[in-house]
N, C-alpha and C. Protein backbone atom coordinates (compact mmCIF):
# COMPACT_ATOMS: atom_id res chain seq x y z
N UNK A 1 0.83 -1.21 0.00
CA UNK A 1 0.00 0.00 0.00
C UNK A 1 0.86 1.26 0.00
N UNK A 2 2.07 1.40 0.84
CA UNK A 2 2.74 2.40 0.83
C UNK A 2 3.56 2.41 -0.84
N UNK A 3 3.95 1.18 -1.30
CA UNK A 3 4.22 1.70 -2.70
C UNK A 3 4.15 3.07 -3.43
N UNK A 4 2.86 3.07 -4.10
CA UNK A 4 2.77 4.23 -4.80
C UNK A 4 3.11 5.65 -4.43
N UNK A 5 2.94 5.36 -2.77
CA UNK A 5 3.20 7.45 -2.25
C UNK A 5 4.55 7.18 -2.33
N UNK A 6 5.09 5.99 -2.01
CA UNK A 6 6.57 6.18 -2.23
C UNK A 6 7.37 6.42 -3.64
N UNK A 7 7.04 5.65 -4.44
CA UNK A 7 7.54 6.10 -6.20
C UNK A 7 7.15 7.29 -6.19
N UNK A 8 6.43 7.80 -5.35
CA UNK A 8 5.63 9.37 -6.08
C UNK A 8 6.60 10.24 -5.43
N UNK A 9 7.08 10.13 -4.28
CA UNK A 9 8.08 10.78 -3.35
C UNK A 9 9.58 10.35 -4.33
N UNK A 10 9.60 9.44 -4.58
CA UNK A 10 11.12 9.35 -5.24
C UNK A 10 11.26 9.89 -6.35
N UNK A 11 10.03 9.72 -6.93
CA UNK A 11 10.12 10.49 -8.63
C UNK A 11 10.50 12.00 -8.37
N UNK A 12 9.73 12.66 -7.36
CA UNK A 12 9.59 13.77 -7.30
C UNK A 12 11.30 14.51 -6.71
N UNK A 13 11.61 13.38 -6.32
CA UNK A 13 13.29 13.76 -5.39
C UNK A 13 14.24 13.60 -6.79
N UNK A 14 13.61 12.62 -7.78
CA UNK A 14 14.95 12.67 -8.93
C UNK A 14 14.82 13.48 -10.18
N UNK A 15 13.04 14.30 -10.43
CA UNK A 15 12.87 15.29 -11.05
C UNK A 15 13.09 16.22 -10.80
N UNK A 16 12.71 17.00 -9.37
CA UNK A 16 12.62 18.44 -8.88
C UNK A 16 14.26 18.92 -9.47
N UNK A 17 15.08 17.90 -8.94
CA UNK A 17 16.42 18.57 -9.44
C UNK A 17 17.42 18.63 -10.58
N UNK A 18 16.60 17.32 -11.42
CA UNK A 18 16.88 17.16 -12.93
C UNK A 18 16.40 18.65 -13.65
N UNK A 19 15.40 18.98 -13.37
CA UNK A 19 14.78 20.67 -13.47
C UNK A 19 15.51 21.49 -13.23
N UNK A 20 16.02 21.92 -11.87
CA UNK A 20 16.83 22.74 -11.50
C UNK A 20 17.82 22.97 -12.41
N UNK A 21 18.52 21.40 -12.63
CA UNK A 21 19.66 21.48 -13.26
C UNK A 21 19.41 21.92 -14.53
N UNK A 22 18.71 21.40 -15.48
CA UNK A 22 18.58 22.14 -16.43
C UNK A 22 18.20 23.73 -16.78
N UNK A 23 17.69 24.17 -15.54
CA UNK A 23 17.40 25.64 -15.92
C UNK A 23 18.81 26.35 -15.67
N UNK A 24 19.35 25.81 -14.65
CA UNK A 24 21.08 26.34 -14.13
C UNK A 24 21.80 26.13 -15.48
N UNK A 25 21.70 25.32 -16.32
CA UNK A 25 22.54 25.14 -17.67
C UNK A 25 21.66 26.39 -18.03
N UNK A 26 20.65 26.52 -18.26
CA UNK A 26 20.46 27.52 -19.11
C UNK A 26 21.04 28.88 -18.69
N UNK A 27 20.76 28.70 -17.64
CA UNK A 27 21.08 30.54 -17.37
C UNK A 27 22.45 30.65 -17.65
N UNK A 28 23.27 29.62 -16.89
CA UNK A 28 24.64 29.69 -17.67
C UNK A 28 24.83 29.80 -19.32
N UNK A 29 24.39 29.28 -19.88
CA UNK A 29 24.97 29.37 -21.29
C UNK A 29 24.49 30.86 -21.64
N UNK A 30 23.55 31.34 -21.19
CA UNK A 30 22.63 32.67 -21.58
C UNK A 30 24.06 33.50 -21.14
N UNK A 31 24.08 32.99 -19.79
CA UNK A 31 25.76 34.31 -19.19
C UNK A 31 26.81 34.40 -20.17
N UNK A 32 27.08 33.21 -20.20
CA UNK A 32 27.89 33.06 -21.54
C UNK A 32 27.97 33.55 -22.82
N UNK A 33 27.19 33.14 -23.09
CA UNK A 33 26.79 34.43 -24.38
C UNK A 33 26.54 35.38 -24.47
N UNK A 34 26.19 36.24 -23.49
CA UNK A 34 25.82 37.68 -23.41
C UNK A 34 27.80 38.34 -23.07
N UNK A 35 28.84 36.86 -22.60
CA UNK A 35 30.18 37.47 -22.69
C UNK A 35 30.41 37.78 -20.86
């Protein structure tokens, strides 16, 4: 029964920061290019 809240808790721990990370690439490359 605890299953599912748990995948839902882990998904959420290995997306929230897959996100992050990709917006942090972005802003970096944006810095970057602006020099």
């Amino acid at each position: 029964m605890a299953a599912p809240a748990l995948e839902t808790t882990i998904s959420r721990f290995l997306v929230l920061p897959a996100q992050a990370g990709i917006q942090l690439n972005k802003m970096d490359l944006s810095m970057r290019r602006d020099g």
